[in-house]
PDB file of N, CA and C in Angstrom:
ATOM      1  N   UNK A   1      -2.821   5.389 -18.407  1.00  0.00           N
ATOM      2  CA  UNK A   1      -3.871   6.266 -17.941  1.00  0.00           C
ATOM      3  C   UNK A   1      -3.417   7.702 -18.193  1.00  0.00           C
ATOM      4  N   UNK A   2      -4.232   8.272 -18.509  1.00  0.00           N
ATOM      5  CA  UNK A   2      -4.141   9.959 -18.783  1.00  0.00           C
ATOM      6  C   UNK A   2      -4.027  10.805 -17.636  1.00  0.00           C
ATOM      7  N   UNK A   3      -3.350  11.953 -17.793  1.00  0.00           N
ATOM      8  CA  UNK A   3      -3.441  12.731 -16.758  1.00  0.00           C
ATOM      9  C   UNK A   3      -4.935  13.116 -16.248  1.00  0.00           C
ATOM     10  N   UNK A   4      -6.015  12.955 -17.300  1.00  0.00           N
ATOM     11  CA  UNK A   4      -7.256  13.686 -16.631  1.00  0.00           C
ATOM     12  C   UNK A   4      -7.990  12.431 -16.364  1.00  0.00           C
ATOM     13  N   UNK A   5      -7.728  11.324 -16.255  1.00  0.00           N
ATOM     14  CA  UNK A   5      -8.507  10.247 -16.035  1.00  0.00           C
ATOM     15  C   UNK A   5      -7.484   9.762 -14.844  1.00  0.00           C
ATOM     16  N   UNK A   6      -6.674  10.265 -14.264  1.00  0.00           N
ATOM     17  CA  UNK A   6      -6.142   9.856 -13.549  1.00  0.00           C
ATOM     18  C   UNK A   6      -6.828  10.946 -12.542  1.00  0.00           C
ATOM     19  N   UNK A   7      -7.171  12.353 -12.494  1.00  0.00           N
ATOM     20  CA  UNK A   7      -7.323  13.481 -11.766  1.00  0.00           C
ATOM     21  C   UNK A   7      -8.692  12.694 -11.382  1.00  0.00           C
ATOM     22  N   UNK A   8      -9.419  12.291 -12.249  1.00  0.00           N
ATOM     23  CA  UNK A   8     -10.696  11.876 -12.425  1.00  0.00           C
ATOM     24  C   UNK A   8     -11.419  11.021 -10.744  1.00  0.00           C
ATOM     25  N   UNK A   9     -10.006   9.693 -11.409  1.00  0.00           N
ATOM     26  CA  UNK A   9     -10.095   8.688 -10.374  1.00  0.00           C
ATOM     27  C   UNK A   9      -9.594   8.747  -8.633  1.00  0.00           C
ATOM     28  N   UNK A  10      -8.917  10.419  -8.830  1.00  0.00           N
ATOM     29  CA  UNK A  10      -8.814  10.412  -7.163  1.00  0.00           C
ATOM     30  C   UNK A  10      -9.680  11.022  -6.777  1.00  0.00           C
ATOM     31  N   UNK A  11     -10.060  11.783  -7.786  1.00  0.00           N
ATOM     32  CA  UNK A  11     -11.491  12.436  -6.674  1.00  0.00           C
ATOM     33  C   UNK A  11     -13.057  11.340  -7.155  1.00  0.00           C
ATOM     34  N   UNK A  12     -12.622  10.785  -7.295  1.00  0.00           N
ATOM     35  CA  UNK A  12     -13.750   9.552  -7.012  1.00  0.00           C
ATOM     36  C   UNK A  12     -14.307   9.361  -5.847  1.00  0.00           C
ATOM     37  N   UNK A  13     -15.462   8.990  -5.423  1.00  0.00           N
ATOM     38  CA  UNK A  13     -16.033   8.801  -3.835  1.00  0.00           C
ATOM     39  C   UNK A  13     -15.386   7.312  -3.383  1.00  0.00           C
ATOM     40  N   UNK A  14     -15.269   6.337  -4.398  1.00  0.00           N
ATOM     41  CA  UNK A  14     -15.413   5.391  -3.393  1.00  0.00           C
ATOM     42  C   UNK A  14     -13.122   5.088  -3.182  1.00  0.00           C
ATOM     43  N   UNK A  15     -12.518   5.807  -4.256  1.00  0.00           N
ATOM     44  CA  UNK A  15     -11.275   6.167  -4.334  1.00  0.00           C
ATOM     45  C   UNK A  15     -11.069   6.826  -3.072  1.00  0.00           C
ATOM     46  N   UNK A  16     -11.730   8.202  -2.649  1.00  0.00           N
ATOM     47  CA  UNK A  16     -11.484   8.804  -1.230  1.00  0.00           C
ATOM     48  C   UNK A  16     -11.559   7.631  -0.324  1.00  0.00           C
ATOM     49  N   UNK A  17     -12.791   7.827  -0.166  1.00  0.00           N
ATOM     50  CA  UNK A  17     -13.240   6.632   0.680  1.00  0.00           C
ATOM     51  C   UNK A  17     -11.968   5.200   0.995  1.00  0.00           C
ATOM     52  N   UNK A  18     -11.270   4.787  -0.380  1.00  0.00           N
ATOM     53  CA  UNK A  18     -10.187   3.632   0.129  1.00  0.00           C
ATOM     54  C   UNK A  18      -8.993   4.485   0.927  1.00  0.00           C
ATOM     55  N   UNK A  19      -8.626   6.061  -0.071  1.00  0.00           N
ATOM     56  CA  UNK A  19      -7.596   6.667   0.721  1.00  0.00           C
ATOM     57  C   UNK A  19      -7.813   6.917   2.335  1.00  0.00           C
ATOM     58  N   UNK A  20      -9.360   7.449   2.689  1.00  0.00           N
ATOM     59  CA  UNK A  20      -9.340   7.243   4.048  1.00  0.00           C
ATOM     60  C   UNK A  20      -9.125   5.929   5.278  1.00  0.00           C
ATOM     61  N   UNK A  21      -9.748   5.155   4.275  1.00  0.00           N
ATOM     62  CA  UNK A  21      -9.543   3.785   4.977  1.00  0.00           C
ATOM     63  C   UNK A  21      -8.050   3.613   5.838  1.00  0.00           C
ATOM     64  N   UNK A  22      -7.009   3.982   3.975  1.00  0.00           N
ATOM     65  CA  UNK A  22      -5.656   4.104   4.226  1.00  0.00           C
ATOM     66  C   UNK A  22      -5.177   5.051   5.123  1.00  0.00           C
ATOM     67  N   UNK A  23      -5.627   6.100   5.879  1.00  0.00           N
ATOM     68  CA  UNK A  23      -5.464   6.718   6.619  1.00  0.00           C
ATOM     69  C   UNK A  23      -5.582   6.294   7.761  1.00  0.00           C
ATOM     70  N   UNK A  24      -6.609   5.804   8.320  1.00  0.00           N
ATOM     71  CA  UNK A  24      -6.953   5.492   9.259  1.00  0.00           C
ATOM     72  C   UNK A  24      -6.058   4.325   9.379  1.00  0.00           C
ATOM     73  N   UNK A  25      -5.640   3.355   8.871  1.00  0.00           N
ATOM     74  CA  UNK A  25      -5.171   2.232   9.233  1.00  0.00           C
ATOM     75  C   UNK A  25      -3.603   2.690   9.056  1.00  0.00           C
ATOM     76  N   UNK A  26      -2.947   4.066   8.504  1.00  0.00           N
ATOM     77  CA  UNK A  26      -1.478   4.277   8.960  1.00  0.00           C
ATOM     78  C   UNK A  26      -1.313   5.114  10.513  1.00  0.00           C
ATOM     79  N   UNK A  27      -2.216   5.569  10.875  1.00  0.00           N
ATOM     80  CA  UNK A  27      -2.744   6.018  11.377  1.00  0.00           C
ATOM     81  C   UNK A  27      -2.032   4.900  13.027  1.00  0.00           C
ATOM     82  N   UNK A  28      -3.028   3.980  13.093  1.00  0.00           N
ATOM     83  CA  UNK A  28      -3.395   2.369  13.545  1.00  0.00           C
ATOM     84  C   UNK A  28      -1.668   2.290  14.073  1.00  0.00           C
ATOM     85  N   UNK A  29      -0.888   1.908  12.698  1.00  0.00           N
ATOM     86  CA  UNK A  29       0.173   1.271  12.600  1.00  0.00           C
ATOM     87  C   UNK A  29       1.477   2.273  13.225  1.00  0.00           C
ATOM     88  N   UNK A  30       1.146   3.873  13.293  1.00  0.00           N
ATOM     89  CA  UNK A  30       1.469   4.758  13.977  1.00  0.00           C
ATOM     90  C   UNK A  30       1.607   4.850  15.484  1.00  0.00           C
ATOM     91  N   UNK A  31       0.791   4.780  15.840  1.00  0.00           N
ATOM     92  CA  UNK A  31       0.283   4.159  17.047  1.00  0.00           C
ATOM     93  C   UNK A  31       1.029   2.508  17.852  1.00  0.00           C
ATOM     94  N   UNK A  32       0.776   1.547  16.837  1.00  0.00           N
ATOM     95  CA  UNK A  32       1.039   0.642  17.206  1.00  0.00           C
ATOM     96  C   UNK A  32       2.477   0.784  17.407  1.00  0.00           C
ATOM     97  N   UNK A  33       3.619   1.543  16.304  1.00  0.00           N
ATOM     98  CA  UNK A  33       4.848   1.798  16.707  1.00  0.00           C
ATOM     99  C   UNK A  33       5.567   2.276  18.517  1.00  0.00           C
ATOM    100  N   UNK A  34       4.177   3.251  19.008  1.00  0.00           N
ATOM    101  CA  UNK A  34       4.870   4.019  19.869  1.00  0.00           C
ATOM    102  C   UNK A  34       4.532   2.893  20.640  1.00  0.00           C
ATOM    103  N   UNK A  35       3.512   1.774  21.065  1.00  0.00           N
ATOM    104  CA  UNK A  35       3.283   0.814  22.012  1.00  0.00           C
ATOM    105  C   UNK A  35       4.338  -0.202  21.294  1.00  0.00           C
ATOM    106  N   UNK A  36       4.511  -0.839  20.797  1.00  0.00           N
ATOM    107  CA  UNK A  36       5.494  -1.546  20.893  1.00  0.00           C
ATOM    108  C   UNK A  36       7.300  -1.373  21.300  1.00  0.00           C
ATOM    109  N   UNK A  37       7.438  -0.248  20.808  1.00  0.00           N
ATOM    110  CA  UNK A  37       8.986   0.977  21.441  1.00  0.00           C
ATOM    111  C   UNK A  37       8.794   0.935  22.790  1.00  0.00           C
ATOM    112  N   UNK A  38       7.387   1.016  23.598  1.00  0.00           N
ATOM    113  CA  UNK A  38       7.642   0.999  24.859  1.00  0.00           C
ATOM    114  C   UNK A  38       7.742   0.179  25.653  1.00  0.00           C
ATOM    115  N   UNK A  39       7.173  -1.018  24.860  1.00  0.00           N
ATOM    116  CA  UNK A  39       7.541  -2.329  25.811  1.00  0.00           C
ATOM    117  C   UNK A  39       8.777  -3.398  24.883  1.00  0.00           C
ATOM    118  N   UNK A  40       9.407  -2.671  24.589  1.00  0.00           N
ATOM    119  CA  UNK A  40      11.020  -3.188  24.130  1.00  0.00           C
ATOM    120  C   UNK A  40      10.634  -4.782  22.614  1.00  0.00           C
ATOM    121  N   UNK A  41       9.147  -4.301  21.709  1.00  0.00           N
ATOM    122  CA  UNK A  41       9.092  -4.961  20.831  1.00  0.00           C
ATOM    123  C   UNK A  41       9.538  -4.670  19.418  1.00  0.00           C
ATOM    124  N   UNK A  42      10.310  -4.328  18.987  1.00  0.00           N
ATOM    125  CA  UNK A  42      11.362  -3.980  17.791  1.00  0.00           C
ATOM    126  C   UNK A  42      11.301  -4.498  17.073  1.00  0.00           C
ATOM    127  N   UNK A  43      11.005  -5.869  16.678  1.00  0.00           N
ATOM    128  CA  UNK A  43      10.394  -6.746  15.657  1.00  0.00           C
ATOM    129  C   UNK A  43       8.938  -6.201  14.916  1.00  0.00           C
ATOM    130  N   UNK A  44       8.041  -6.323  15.836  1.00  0.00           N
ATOM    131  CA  UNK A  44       6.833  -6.004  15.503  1.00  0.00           C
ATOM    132  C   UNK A  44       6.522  -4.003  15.269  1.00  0.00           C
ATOM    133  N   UNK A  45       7.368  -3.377  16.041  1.00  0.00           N
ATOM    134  CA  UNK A  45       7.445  -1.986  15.635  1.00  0.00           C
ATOM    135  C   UNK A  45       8.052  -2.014  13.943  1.00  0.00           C
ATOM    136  N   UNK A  46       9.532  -2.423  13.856  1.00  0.00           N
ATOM    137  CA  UNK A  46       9.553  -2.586  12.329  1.00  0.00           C
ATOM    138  C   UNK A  46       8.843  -2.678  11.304  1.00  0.00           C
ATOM    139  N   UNK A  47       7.929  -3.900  11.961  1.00  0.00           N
ATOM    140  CA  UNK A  47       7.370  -4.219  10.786  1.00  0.00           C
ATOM    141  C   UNK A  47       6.089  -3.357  10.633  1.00  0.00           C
ATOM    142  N   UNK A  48       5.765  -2.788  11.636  1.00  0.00           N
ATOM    143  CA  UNK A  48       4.718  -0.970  11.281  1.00  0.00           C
ATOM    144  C   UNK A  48       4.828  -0.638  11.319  1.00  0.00           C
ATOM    145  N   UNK A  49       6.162  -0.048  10.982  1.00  0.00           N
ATOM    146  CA  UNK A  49       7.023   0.952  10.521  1.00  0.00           C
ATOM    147  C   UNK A  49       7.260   0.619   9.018  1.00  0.00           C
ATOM    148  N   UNK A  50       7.377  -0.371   8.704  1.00  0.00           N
ATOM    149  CA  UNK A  50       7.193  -0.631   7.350  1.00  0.00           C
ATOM    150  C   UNK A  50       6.106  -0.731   6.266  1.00  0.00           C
ATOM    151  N   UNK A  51       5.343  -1.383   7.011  1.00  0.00           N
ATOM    152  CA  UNK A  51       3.611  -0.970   6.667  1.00  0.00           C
ATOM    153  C   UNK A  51       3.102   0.466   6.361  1.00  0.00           C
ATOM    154  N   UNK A  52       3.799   1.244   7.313  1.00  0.00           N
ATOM    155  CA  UNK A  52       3.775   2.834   7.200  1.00  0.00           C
ATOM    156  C   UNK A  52       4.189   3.611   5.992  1.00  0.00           C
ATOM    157  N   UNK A  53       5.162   3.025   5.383  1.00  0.00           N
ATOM    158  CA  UNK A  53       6.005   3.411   4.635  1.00  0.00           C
ATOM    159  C   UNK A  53       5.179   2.478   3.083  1.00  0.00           C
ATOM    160  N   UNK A  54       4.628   1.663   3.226  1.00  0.00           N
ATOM    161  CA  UNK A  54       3.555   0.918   1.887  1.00  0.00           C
ATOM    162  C   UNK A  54       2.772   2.266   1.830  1.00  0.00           C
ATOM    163  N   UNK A  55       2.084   2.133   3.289  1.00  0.00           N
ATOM    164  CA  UNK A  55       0.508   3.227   3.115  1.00  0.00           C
ATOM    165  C   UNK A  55       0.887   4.108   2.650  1.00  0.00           C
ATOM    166  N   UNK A  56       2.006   4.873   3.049  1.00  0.00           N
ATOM    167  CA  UNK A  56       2.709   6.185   2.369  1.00  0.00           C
ATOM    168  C   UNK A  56       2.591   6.505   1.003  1.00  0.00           C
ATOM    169  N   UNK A  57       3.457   5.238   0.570  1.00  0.00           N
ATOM    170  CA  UNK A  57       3.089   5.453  -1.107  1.00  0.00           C
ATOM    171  C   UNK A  57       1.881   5.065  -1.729  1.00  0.00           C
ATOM    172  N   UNK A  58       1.012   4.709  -1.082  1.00  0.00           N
ATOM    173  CA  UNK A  58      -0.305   4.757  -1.905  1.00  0.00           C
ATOM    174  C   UNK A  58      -0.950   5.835  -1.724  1.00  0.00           C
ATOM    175  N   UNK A  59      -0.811   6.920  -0.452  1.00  0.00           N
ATOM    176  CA  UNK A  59      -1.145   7.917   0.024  1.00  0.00           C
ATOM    177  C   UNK A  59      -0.676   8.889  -1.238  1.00  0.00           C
ATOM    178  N   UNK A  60       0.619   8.507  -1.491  1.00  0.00           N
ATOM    179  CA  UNK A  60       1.244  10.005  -2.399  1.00  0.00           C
ATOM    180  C   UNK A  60       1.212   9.594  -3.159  1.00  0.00           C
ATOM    181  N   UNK A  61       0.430   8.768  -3.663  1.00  0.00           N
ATOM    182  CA  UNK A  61       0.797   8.275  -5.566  1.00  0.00           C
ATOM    183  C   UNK A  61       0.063   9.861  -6.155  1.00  0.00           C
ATOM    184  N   UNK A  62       1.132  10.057  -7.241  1.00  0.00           N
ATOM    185  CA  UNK A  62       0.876  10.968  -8.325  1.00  0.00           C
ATOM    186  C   UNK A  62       1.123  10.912  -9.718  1.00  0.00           C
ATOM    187  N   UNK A  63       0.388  11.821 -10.598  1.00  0.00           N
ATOM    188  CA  UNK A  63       0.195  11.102 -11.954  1.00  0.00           C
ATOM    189  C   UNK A  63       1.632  11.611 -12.413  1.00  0.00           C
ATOM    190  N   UNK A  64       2.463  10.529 -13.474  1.00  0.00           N
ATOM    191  CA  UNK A  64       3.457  10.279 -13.993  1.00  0.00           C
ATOM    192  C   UNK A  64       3.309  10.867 -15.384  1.00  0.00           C
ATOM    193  N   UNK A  65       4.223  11.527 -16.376  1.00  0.00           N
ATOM    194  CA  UNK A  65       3.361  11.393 -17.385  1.00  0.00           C
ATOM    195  C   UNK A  65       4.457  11.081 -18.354  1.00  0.00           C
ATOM    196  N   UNK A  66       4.092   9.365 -19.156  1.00  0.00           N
ATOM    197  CA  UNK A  66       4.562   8.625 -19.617  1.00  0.00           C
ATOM    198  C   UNK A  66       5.537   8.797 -20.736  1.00  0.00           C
ATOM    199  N   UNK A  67       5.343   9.984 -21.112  1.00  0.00           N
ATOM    200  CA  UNK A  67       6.480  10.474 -22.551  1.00  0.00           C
ATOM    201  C   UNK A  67       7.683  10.593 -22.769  1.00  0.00           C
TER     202      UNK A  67
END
């Protein structure tokens, strides 16, 4: 993919639209960290804490340029 077909596809509506989704649901998993830390669940905080860290990089993907 090209740099301008890549610029293209984030400002796409229904592209925003998935990044917000992704927002909202790190968002979720943010949240779910501080309730599980408080009732001593460390398993399940990990693992949305890790989830956090997926959404992240789909959040910051940026164009590469292949040369």
């Amino acid at each position: 993919m090209d740099k301008e077909s890549f610029a293209q596809w984030k400002e796409n509506l229904v592209t925003m639209e998935i990044m917000g989704i992704i927002k909202e649901t790190r968002e979720s998993h943010r949240e779910a960290i501080i309730g599980h830390a408080a009732v001593g669940e460390s398993i399940q905080a990990a693992r949305a804490a890790g989830n956090i860290e997926a959404l992240d990089f789909l959040l910051n993907i940026q164009y590469e340029d292949q040369a």
